[in-house]
N, C-alpha and C. Protein backbone atom coordinates (compact mmCIF):
# COMPACT_ATOMS: atom_id res chain seq x y z
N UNK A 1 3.29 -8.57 -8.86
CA UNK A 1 1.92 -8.34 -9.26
C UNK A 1 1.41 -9.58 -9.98
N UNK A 2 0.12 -9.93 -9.77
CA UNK A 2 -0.29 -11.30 -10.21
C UNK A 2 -1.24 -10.73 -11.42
N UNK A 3 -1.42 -11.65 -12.48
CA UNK A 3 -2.49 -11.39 -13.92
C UNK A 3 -3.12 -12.20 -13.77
N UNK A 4 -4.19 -12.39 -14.35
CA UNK A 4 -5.07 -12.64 -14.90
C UNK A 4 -5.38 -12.88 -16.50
N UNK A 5 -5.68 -13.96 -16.85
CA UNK A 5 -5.72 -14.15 -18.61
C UNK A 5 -7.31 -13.25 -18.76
N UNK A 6 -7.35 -12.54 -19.87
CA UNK A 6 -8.78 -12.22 -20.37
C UNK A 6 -8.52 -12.81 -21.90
N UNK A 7 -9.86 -12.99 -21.93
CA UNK A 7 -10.37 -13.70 -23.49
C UNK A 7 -10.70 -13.08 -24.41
N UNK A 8 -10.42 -12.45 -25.25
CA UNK A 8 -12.03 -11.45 -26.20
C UNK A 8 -11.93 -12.29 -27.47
N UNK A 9 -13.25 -12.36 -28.10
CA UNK A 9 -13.13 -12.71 -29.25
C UNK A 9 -13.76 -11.79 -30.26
N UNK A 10 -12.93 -10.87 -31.08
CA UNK A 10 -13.32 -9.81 -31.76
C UNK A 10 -14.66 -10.54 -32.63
N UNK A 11 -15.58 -9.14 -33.08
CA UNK A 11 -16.76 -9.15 -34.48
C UNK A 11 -16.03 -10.09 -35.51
N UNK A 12 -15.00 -10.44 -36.22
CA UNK A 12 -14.43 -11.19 -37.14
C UNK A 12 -13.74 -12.53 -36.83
N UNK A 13 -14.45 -12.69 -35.29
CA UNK A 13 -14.38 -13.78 -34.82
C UNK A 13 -12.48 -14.35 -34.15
N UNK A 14 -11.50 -13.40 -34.45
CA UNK A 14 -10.52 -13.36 -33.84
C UNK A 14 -10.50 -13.24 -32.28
N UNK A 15 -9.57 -14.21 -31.57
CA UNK A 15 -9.55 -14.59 -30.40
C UNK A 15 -8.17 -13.36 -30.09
N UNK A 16 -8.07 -12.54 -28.90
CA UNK A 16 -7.04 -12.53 -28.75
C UNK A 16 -7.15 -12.58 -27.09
N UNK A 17 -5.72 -12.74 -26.36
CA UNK A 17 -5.38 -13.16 -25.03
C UNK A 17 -4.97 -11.57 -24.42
N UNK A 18 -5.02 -11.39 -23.06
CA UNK A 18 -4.68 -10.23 -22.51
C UNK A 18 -4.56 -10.58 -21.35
N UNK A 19 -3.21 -10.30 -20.36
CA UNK A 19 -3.04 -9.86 -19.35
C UNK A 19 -3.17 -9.30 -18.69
N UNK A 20 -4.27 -8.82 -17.61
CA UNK A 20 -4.68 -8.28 -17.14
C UNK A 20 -3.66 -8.29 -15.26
N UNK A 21 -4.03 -7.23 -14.67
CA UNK A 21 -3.77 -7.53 -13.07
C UNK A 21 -5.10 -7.38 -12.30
N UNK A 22 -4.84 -8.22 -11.52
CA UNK A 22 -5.46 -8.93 -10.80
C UNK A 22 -5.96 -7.93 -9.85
N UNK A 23 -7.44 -7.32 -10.29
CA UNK A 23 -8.15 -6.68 -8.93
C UNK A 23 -6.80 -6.24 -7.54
N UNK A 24 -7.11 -5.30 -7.49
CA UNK A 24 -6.11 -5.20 -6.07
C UNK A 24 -7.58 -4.91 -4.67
N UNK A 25 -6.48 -5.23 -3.81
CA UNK A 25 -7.59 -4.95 -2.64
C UNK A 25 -6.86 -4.60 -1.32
N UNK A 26 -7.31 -2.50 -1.05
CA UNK A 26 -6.37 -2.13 -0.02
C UNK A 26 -6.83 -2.53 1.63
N UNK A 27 -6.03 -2.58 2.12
CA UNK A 27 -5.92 -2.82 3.61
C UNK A 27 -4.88 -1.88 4.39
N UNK A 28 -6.15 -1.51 5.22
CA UNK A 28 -5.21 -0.48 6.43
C UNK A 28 -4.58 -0.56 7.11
N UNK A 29 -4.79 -2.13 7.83
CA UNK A 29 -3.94 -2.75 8.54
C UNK A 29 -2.71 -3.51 8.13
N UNK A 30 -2.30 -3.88 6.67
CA UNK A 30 -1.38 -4.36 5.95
C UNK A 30 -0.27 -3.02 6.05
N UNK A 31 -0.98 -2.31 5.49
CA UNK A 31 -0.31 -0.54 5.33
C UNK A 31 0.79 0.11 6.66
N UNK A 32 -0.32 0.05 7.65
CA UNK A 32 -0.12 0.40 8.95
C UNK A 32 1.32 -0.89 9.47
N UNK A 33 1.26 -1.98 8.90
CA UNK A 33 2.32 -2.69 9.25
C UNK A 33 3.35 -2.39 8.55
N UNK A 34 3.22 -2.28 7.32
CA UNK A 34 4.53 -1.64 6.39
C UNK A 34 5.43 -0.51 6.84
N UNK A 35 4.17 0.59 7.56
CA UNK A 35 5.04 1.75 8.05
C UNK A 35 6.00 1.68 9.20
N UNK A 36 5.33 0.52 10.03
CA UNK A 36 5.99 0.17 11.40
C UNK A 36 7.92 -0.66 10.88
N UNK A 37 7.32 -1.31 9.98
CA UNK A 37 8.60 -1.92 9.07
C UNK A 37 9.92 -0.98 8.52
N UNK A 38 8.94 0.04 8.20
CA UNK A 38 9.75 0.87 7.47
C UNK A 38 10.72 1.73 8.74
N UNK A 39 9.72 2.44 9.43
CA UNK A 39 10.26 2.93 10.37
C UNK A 39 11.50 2.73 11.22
N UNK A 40 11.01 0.87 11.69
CA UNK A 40 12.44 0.50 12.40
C UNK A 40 13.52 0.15 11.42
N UNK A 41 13.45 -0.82 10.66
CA UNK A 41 14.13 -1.36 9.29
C UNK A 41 15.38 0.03 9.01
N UNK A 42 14.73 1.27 8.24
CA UNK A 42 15.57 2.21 8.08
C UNK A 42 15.75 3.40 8.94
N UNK A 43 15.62 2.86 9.98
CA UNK A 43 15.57 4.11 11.41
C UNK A 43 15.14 4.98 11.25
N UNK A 44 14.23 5.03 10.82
CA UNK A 44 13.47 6.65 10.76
C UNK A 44 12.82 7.42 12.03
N UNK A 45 12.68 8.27 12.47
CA UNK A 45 11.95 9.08 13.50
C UNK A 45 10.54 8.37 13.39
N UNK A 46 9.90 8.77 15.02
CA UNK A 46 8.31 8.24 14.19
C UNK A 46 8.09 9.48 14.17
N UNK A 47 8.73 10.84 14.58
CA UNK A 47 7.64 11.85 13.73
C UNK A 47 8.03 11.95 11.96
N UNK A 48 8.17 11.13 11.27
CA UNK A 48 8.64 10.99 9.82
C UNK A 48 7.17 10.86 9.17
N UNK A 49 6.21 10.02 9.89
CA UNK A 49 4.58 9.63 9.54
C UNK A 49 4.05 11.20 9.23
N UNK A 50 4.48 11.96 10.45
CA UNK A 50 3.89 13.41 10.41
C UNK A 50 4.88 14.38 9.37
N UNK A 51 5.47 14.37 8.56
CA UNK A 51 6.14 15.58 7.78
C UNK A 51 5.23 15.33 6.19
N UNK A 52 5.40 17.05 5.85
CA UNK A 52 4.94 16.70 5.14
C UNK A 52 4.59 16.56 3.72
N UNK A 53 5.79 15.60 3.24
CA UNK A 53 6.38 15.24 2.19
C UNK A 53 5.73 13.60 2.18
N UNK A 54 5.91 13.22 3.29
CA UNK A 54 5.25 11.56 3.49
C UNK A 54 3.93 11.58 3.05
N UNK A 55 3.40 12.55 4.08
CA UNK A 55 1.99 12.50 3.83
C UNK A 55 1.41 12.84 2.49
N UNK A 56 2.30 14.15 1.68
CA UNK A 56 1.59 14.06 0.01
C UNK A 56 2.17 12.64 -0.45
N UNK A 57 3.02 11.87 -0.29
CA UNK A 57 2.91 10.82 -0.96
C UNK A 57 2.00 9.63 -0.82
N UNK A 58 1.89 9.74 0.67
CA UNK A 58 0.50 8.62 1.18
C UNK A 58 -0.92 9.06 0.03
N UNK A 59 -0.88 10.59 0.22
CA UNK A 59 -1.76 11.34 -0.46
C UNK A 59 -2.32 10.64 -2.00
N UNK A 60 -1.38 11.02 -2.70
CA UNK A 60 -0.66 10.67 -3.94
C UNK A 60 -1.43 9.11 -4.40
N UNK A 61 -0.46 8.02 -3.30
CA UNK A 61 -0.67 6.89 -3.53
C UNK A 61 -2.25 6.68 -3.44
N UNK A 62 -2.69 6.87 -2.12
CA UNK A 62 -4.33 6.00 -1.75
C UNK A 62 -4.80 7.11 -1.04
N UNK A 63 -5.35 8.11 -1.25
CA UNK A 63 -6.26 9.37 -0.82
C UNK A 63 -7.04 8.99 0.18
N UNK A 64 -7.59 7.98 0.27
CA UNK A 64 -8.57 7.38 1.84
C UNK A 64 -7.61 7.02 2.84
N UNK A 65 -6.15 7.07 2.63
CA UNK A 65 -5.67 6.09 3.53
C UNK A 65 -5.30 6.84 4.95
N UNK A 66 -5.64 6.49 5.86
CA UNK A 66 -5.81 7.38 7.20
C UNK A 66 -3.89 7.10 7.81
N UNK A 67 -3.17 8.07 7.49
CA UNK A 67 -2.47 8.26 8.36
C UNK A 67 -1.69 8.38 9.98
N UNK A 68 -1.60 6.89 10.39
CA UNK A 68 -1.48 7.05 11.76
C UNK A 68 -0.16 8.19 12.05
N UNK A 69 -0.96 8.58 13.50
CA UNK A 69 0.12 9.97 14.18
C UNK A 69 1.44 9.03 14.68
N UNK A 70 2.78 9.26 15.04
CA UNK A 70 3.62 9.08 15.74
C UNK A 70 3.10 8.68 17.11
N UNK A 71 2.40 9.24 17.83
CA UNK A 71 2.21 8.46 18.62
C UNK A 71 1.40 7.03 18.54
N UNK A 72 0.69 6.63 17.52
CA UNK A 72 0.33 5.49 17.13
C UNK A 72 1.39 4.51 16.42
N UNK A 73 2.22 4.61 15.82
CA UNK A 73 3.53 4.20 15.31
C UNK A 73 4.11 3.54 16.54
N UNK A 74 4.09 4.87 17.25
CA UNK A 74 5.25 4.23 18.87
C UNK A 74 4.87 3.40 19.16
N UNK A 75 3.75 3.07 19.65
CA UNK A 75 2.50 1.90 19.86
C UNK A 75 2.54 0.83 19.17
N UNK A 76 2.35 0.76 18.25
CA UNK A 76 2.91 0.04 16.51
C UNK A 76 4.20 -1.24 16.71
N UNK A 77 5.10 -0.14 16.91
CA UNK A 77 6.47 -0.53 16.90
C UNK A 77 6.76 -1.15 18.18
N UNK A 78 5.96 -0.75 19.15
CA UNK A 78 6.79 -1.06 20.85
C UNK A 78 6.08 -2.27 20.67
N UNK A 79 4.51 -2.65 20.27
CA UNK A 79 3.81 -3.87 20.10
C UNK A 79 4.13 -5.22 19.76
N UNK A 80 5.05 -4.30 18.35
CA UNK A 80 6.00 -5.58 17.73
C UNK A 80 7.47 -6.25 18.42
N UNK A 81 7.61 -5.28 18.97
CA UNK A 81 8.99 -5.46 19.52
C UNK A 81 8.82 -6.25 21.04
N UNK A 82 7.87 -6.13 21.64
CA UNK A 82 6.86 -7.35 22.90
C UNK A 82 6.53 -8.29 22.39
């Protein structure tokens, strides 16, 4: 994770420094590659995308994040592997 310095300088004129992180910014298509990773990497089924324990955690993590089906995975994975 990358920071960011912030500045404040309090009412009594004290400076202090803060670490901040750095704006994040999600991507579906970053995501969608991770799963394809994950999938072959630790052999998982591609119906693993569809159970649903994955999905409350996709849930969990990023609530917008559109869940590709197994058959999009297969696709995914056979893509990478051409």
């Amino acid at each position: 994770m990358d920071f960011e310095v912030e500045t404040i300088v309090n009412e009594d004129g004290d400076v202090q420094t803060f670490h901040v992180p750095k704006s994040y910014e999600f991507s579906h298509e970053t995501a969608r590659k991770e799963i394809e990773k994950m999938v072959i990497v630790d052999e998982l089924p591609f119906l693993h995308v569809e159970c649903s324990r994955f999905r409350d955690f996709c849930e969990i993590m990023r609530p917008k994040f559109v869940i590709p089906s197994r058959a999009t995975v297969t696709r995914d994975c056979y893509a990478l592997f051409t």
